[in-house]
C-alpha atoms as a PDB file:
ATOM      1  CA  UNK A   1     -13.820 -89.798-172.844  1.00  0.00           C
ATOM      2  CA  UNK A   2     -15.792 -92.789-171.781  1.00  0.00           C
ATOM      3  CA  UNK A   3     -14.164 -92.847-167.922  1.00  0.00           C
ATOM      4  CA  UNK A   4     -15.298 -96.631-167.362  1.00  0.00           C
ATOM      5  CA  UNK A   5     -12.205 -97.730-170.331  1.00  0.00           C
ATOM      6  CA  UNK A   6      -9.199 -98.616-169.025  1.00  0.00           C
ATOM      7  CA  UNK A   7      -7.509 -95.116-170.067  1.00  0.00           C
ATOM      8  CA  UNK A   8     -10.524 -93.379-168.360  1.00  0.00           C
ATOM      9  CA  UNK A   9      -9.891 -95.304-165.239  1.00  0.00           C
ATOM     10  CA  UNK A  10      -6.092 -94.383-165.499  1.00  0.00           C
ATOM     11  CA  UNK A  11      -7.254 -90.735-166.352  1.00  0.00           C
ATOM     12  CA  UNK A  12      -9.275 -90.161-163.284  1.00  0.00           C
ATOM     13  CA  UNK A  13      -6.283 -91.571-161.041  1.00  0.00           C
ATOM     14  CA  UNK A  14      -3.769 -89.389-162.847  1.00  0.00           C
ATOM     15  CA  UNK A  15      -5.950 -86.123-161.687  1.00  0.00           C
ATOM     16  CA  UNK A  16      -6.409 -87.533-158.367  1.00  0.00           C
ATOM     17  CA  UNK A  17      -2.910 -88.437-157.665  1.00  0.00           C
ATOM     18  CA  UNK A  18      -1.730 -84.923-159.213  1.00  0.00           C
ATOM     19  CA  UNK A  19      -4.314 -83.627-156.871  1.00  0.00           C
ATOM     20  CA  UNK A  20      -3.486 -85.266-154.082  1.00  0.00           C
ATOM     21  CA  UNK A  21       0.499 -84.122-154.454  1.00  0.00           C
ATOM     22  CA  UNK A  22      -0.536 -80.883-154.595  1.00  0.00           C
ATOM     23  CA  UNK A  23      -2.507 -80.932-151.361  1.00  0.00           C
ATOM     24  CA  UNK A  24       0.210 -82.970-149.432  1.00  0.00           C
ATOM     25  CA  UNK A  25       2.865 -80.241-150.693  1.00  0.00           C
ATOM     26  CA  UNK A  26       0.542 -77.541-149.465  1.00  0.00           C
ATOM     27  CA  UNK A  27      -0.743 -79.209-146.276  1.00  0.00           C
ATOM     28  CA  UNK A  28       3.166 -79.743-145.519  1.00  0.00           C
ATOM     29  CA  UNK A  29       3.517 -75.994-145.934  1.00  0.00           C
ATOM     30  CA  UNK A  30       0.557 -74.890-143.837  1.00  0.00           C
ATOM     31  CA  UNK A  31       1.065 -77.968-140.900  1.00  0.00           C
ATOM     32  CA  UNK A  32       1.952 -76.705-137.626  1.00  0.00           C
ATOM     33  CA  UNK A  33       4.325 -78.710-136.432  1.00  0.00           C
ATOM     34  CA  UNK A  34       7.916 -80.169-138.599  1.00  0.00           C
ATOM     35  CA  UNK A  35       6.390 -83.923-137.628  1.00  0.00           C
ATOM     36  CA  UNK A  36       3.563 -82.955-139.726  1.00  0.00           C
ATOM     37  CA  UNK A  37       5.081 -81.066-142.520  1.00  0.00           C
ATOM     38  CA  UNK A  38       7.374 -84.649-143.109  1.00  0.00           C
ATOM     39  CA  UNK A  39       4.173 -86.854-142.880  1.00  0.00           C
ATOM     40  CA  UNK A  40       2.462 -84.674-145.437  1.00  0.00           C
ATOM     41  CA  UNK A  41       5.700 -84.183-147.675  1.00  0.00           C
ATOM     42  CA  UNK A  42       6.373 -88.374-147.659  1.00  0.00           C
ATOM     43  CA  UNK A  43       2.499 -88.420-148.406  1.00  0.00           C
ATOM     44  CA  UNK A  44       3.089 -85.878-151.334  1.00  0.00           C
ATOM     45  CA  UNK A  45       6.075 -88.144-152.766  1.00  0.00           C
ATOM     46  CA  UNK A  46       4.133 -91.539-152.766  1.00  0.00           C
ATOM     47  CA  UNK A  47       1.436 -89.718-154.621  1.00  0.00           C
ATOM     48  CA  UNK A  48       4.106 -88.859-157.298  1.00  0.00           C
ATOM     49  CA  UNK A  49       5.212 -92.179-157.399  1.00  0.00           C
ATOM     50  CA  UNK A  50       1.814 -93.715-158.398  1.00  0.00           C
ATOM     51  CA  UNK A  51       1.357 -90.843-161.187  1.00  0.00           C
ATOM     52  CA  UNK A  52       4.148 -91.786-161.917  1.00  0.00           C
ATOM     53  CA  UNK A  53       2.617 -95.175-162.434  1.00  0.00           C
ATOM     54  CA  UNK A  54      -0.434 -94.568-163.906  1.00  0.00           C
ATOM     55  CA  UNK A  55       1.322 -92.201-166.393  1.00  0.00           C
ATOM     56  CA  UNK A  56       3.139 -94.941-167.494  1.00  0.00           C
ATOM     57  CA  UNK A  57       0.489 -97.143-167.914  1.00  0.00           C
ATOM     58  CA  UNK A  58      -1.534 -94.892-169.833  1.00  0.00           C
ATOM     59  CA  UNK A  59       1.452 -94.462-172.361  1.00  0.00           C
ATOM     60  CA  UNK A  60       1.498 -97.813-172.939  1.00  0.00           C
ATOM     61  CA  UNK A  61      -2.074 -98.972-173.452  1.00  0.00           C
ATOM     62  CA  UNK A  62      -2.332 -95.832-176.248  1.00  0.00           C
ATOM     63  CA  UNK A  63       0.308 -96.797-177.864  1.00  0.00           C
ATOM     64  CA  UNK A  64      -1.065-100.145-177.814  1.00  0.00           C
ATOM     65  CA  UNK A  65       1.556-102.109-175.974  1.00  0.00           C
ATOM     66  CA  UNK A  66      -0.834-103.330-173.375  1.00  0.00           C
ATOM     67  CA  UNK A  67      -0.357-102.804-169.720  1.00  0.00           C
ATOM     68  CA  UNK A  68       3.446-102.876-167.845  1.00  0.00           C
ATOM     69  CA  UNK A  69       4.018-104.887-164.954  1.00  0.00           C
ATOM     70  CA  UNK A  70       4.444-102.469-162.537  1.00  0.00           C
ATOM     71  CA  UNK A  71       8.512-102.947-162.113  1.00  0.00           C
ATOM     72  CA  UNK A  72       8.466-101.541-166.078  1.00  0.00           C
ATOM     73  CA  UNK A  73       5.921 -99.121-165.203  1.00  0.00           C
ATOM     74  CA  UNK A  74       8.448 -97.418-162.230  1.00  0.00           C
ATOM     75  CA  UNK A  75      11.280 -97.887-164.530  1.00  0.00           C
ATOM     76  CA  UNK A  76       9.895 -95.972-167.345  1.00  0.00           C
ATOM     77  CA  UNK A  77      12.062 -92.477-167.890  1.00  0.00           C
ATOM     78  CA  UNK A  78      10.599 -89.319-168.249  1.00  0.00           C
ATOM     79  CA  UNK A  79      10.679 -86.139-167.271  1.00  0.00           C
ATOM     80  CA  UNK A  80       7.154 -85.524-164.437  1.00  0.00           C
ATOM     81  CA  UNK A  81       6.636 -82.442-162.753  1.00  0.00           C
ATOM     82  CA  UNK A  82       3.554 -83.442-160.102  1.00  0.00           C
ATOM     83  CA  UNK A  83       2.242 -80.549-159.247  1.00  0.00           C
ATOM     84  CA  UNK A  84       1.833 -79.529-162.894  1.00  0.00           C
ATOM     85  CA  UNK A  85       2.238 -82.795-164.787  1.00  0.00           C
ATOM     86  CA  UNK A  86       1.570 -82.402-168.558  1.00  0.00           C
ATOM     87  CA  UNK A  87      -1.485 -85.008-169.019  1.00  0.00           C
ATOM     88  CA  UNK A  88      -2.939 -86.962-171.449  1.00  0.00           C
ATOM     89  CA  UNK A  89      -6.608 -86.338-172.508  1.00  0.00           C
ATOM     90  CA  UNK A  90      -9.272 -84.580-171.036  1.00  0.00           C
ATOM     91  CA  UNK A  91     -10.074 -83.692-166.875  1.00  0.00           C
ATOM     92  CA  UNK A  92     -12.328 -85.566-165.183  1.00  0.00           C
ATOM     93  CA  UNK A  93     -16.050 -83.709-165.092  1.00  0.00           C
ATOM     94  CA  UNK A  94     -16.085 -84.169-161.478  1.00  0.00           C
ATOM     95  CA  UNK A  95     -12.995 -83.153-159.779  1.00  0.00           C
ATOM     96  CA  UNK A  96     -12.167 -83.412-156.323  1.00  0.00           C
ATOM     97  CA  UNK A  97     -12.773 -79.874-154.616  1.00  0.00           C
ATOM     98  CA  UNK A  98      -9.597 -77.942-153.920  1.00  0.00           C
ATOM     99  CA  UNK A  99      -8.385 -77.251-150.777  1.00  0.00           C
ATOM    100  CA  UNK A 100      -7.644 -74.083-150.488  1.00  0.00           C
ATOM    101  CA  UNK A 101      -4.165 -72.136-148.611  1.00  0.00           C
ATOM    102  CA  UNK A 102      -6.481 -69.968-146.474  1.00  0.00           C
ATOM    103  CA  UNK A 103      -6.931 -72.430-143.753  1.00  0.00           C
ATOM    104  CA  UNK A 104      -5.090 -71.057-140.287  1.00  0.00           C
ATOM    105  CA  UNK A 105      -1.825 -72.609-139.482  1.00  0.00           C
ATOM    106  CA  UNK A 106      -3.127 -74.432-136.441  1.00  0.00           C
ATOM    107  CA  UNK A 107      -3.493 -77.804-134.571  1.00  0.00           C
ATOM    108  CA  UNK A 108      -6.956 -77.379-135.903  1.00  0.00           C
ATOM    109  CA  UNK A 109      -6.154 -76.759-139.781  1.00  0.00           C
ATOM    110  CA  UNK A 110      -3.808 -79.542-139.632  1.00  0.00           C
ATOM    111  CA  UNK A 111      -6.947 -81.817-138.614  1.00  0.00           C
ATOM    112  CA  UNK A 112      -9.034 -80.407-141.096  1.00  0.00           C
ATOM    113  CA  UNK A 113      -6.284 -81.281-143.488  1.00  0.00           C
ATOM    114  CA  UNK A 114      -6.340 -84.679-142.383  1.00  0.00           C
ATOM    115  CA  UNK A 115      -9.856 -85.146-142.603  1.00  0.00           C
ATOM    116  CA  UNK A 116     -10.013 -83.717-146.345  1.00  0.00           C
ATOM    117  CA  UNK A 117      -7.142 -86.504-147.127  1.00  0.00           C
ATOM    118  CA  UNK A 118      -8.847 -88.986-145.637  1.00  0.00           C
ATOM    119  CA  UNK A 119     -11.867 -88.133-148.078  1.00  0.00           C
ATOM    120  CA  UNK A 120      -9.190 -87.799-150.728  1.00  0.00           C
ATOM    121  CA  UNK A 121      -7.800 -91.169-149.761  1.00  0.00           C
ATOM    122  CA  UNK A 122     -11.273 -93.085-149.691  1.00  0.00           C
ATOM    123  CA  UNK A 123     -11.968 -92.161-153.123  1.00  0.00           C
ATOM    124  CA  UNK A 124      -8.553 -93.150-154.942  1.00  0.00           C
ATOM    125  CA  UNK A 125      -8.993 -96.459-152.980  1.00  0.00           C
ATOM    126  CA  UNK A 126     -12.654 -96.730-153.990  1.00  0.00           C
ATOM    127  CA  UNK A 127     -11.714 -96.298-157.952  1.00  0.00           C
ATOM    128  CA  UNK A 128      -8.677 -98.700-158.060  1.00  0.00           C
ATOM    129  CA  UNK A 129     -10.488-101.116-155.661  1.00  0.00           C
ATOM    130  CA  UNK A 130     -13.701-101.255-158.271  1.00  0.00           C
ATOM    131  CA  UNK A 131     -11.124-101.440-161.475  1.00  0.00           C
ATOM    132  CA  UNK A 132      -9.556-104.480-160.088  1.00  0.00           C
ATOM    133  CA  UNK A 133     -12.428-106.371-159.769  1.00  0.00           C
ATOM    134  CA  UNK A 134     -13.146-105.126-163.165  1.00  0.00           C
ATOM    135  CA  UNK A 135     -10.038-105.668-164.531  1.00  0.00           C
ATOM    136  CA  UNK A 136      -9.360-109.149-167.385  1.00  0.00           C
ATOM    137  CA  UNK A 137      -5.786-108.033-167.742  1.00  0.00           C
ATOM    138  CA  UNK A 138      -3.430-109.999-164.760  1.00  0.00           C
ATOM    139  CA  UNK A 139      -0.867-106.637-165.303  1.00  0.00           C
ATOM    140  CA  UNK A 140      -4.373-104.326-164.858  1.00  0.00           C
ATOM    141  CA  UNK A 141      -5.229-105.556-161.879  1.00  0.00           C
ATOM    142  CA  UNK A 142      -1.654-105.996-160.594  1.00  0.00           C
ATOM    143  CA  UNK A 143      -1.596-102.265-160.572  1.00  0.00           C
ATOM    144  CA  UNK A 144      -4.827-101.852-159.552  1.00  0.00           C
ATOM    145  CA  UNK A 145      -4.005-103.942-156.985  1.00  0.00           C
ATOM    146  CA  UNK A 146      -0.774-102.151-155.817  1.00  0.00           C
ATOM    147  CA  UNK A 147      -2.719 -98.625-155.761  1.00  0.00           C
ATOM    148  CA  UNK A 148      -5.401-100.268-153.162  1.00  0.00           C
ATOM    149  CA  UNK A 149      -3.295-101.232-150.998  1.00  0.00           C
ATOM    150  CA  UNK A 150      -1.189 -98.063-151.212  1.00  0.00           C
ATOM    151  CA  UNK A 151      -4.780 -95.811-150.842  1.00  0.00           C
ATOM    152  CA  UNK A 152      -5.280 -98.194-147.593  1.00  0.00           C
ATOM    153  CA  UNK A 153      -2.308 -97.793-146.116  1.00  0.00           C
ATOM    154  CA  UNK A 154      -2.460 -93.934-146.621  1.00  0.00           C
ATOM    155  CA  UNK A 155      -5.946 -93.698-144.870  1.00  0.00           C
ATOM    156  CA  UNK A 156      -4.847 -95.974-141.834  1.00  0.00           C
ATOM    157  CA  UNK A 157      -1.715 -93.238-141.167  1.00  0.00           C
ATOM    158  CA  UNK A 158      -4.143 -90.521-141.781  1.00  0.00           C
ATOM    159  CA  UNK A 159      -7.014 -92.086-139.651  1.00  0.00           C
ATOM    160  CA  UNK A 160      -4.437 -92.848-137.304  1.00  0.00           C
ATOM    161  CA  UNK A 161      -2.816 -89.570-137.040  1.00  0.00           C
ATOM    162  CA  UNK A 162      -6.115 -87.621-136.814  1.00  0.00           C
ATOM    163  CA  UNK A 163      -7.225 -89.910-133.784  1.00  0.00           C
ATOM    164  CA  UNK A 164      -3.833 -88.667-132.037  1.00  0.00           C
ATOM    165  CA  UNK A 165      -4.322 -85.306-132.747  1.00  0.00           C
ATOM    166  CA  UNK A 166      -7.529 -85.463-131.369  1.00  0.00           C
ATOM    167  CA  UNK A 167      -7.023 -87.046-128.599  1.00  0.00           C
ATOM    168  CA  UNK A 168      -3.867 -85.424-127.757  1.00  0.00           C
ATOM    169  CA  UNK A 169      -4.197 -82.246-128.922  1.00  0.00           C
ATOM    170  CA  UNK A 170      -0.463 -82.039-130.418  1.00  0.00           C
ATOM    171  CA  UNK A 171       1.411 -83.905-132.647  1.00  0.00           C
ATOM    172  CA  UNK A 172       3.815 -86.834-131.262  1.00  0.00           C
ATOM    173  CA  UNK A 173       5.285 -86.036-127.809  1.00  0.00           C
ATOM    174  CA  UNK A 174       8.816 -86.261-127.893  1.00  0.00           C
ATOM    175  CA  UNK A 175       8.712 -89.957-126.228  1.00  0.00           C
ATOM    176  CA  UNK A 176       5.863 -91.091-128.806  1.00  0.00           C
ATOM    177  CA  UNK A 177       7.278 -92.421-131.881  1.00  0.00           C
ATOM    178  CA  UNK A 178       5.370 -91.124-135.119  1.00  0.00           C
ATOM    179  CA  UNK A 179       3.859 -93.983-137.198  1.00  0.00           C
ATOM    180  CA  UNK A 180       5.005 -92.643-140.488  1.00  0.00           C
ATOM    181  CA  UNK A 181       8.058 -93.200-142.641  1.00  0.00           C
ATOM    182  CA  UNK A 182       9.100 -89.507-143.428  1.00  0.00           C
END
């Protein structure tokens, strides 16, 4: 697969968003603290929402319908299971190292779990950043578009949240107000 076409692009994103649900599920799991494990689980269902996305996309452009706004693209029904998705075409040759379940269930594995999605985060944003500029469809770089701003927002929270733990050495005191949704 040529990964610089607009299915390769899509490709890569699918693995990276399956990915990425996978290690938000699992960080939830291992995070030691509830405010954590809903961070990482909201995390975990945005991620399913733009495979979601991209899946939809893909369909679309190989059956040669061209690319979905995205409002089509989030309406389109079918039957996803992120964490073992059934994907089109072939992995990427460079995936994203896993992160593994043996990390302790500490303060200190939750910030290493916030550092790996911040890496995680950077390159998502870094792909659908470059295939907007790229992109000669309006609908292409709508969705392109969309993902940026989604990978952005994801590495401010996490950037965010790691700065607090660090500083603070727990997660939000019961006065602080979390700056996540979940």
């Amino acid at each position: 697969m040529d990964w610089n076409t607009p299915l390769g692009v899509l490709r890569r994103g699918m693995s990276l968003e399956r990915d990425g649900y996978r290690f938000y599920m699992l960080a939830a799991e291992r995070a030691s603290d509830e405010r954590g494990r809903r961070m990482f689980r909201d995390l975990a269902l945005q991620e399913e929402s733009h495979l979601r996305l991209l899946l939809a996309e893909y369909r679309s452009l190989e059956a040669g319908q061209g690319w979905l706004t995205y409002e089509t693209a989030m309406k389109a029904d079918f039957p996803l299971d992120p964490a073992n998705p059934d994907l089109p075409g072939e992995e990427p040759p460079d995936p994203l190292p896993v992160f593994t379940s043996d990390r302790p269930i500490s303060l200190e594995g939750d910030i290493a779990a916030l550092e790996f999605g911040l890496e995680t985060e950077r390159l998502s944003r870094e792909l659908y950043a470059q295939a907007a500029e790229e992109a000669s469809d309006p609908r292409a770089a709508e969705a392109y578009q969309f993902l940026t701003r989604q990978e952005e927002a994801h590495y401010r929270l996490l950037q965010d949240t790691h700065e607090y733990l660090t500083q603070n050495k727990t997660w939000w005191d019961p006065f602080q107000k979390p700056f996540f949704t979940g």
